[in-house]
Protein backbone atom coordinates (compact mmCIF):
# COMPACT_ATOMS: atom_id res chain seq x y z
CA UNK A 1 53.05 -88.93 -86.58
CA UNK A 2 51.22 -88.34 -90.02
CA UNK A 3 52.30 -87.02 -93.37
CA UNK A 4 51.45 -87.53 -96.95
CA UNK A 5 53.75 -89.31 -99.28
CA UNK A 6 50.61 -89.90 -102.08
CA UNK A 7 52.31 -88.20 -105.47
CA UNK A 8 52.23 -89.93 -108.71
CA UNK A 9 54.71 -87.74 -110.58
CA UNK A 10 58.29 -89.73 -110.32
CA UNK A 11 61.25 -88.42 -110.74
CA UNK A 12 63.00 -88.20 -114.14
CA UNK A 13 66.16 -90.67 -113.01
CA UNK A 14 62.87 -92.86 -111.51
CA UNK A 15 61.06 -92.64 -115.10
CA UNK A 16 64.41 -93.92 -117.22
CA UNK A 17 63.86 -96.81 -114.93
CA UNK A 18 60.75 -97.78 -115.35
CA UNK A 19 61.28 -97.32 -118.96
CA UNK A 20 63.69 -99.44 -119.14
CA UNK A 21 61.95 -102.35 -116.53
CA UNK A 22 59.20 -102.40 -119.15
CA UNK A 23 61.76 -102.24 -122.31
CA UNK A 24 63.11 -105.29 -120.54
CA UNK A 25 66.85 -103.55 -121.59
CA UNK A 26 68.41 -104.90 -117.90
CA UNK A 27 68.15 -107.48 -114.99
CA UNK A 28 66.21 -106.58 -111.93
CA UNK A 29 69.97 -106.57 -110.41
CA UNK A 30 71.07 -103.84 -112.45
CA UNK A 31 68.34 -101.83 -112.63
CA UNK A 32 68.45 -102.19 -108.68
CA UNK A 33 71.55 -100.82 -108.68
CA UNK A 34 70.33 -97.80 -110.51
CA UNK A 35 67.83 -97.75 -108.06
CA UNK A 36 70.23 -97.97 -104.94
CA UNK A 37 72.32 -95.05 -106.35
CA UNK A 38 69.40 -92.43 -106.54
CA UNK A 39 68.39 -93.48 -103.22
CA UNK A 40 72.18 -92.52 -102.37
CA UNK A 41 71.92 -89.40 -104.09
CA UNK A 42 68.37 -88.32 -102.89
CA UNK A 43 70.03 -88.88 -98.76
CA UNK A 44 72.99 -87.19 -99.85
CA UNK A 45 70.60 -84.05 -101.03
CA UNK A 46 71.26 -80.98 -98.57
CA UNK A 47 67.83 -80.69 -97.86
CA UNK A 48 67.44 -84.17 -96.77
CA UNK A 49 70.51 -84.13 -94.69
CA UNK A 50 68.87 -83.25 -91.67
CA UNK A 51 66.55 -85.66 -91.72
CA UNK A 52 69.22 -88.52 -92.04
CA UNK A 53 71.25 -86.74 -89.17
CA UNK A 54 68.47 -87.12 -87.16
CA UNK A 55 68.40 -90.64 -87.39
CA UNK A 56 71.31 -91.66 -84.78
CA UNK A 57 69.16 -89.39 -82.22
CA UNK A 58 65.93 -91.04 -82.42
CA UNK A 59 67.35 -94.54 -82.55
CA UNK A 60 68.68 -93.62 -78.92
CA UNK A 61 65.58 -92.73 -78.30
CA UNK A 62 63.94 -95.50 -79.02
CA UNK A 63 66.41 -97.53 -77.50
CA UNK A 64 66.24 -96.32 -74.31
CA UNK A 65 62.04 -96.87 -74.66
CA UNK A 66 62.84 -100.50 -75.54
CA UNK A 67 65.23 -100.56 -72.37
CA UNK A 68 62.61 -99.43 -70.17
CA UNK A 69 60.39 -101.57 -67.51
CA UNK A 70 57.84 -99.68 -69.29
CA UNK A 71 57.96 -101.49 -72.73
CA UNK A 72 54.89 -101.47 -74.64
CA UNK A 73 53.09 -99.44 -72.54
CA UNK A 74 50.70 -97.60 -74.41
CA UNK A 75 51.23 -94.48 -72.37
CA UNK A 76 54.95 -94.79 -72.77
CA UNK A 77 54.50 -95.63 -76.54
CA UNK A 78 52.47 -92.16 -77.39
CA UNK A 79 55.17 -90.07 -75.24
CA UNK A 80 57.99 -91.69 -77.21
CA UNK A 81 55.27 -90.63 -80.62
CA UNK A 82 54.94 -87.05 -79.28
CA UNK A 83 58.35 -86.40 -78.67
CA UNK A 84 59.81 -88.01 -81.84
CA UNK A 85 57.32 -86.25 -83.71
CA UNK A 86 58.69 -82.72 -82.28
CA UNK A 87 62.22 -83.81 -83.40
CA UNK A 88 61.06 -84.04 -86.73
CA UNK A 89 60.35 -80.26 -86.70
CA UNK A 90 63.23 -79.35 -88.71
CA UNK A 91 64.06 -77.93 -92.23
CA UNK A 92 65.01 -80.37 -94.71
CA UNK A 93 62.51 -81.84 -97.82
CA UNK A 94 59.17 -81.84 -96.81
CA UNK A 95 58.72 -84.92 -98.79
CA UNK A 96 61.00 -86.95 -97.29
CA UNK A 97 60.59 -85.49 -93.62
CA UNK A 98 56.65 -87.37 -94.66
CA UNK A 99 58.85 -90.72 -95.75
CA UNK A 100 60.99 -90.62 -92.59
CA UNK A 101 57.90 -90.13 -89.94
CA UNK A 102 56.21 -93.30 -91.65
CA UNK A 103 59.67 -95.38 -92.05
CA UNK A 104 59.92 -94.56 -87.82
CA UNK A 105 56.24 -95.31 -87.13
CA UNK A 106 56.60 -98.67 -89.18
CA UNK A 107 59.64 -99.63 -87.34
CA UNK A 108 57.95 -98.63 -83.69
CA UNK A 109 54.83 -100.80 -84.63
CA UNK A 110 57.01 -104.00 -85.71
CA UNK A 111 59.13 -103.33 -82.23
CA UNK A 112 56.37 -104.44 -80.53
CA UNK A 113 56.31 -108.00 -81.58
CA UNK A 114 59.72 -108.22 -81.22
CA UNK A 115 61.71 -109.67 -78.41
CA UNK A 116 65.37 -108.88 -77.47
CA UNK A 117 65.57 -106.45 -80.52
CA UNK A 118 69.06 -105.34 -81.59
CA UNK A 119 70.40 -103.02 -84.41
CA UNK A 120 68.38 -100.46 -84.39
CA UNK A 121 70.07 -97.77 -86.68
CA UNK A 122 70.62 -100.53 -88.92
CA UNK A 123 66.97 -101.58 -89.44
CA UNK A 124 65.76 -98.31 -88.92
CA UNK A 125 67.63 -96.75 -91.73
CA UNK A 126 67.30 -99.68 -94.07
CA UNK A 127 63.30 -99.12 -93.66
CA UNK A 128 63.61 -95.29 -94.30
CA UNK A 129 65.45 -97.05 -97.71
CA UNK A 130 62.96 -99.25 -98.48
CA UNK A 131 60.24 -96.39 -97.54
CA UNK A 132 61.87 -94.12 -100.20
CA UNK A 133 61.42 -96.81 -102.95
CA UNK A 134 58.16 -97.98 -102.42
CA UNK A 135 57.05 -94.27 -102.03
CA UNK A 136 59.37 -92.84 -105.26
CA UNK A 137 59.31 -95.45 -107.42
CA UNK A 138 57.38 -98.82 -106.50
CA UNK A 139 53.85 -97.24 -105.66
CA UNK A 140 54.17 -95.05 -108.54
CA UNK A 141 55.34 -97.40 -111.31
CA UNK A 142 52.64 -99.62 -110.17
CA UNK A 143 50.10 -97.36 -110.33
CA UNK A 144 51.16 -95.93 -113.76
CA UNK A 145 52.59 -98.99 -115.70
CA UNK A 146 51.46 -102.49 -116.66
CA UNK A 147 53.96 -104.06 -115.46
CA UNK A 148 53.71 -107.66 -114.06
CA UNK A 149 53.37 -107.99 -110.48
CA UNK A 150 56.13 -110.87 -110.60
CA UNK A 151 58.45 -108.39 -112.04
CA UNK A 152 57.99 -106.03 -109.05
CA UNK A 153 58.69 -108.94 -106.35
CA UNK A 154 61.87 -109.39 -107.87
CA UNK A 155 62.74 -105.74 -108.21
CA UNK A 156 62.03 -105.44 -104.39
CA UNK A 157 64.08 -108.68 -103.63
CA UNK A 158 67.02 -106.94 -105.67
CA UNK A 159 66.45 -103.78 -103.90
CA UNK A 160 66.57 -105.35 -100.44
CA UNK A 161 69.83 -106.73 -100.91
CA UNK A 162 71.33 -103.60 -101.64
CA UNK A 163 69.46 -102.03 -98.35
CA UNK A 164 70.97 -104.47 -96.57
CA UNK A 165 74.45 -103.13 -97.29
CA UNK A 166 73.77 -99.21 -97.18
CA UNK A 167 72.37 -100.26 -93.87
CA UNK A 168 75.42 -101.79 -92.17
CA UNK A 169 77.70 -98.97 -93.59
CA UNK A 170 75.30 -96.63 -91.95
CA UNK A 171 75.40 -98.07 -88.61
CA UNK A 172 78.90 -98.22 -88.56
CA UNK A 173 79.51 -94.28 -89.70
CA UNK A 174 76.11 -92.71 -89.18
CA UNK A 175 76.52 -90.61 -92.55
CA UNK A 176 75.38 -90.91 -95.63
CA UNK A 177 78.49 -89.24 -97.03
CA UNK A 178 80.94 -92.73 -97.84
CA UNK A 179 77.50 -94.70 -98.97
CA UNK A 180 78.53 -97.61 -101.36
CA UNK A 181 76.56 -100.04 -103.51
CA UNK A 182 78.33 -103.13 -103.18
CA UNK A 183 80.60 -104.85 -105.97
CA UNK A 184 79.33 -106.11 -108.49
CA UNK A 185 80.58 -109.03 -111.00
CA UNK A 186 82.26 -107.35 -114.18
CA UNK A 187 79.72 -109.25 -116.23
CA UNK A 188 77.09 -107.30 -114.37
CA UNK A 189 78.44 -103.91 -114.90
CA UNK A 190 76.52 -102.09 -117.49
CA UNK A 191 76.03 -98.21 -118.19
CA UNK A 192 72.30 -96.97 -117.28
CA UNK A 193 72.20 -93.50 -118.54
CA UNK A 194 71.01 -91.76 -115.15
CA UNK A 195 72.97 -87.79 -115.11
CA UNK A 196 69.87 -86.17 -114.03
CA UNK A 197 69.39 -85.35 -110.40
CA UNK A 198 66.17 -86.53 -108.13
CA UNK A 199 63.45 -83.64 -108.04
């Protein structure tokens, strides 16, 4: 599976963001929550829709691979490749069919080392999250800003917390449609201006 996600130009809601990591204006928690609900409004995008409804059908895919005799073999790895990589022949955002294909190859790869492995449409979905930050914001702010490296670390721990939670509500409903940051403390709770959709 192969497809480009190297593009420099972030998204306006992306570029308040980063404005206001280097402004220092909010904690990596809030401005990870900003983050968290562009992802959610980026999946819940009609023409990324298909993509996330194809999710649920290649994690029973790849569970039934994991379930065979046959684990690991490389012969029964590139079949599982080839006919993952047809499913992806959809229409939806070319863009993020390219952040998908590399969220399932990363999570194939790391299912090799892994023994007993459970939740799959949980950890597969949370690394098609964590894909589409790195890939819309992370690589891009990184290679366009000064920002400290520390500062990113955080950002990503922030970031993975949130994951974490779309995750498990996406396991449990396999939509995207009832996707919900979780609660935050009052004290935390402070307006970002973000009213512009993702490009």
């Amino acid at each position: 599976m192969d497809g480009s996600i190297f593009d420099y130009k972030m998204p306006k809601p992306y570029q308040k963001l980063l404005d206001q990591i280097e402004e220092q204006r909010f904690s990596a928690k809030e401005i990870a929550r900003n983050l968290g609900k562009n992802i959610i409004k980026n999946f819940q995008d009609p023409s990324v829709i298909p993509i996330i409804d194809l999710i649920p059908k290649i994690v029973k895919e790849i569970e039934e691979y994991a379930a065979s005799p046959l684990f690991r073999d490389p012969d029964k790895l590139d079949a599982l490749k080839q006919s993952l990589e047809r499913k992806f022949q959809i229409n939806g955002k070319q863009r993020a069919i390219a952040i998908a294909k590399i969220a399932v190859e990363r999570f194939i790869n790391e299912l090799q080392y892994c023994n007993n492995p459970t939740n799959f449409c949980q950890k597969l979905f949370k690394q098609f999250v964590l894909d589409t930050y790195t890939a819309e914001f992370e690589a891009k702010a990184k290679a366009t800003s000064k920002i400290c490296p520390e500062i990113f670390a955080e950002q990503l721990r922030q970031i993975e917390q949130i994951t974490d939670h779309l995750a498990k509500q996406f396991a449990r409903t396999g939509s995207v449609k009832g996707l919900r940051l979780p609660k935050s403390p009052k004290a935390d709770r402070r307006p970002v201006e973000l009213d512009e959709n993702i490009g």
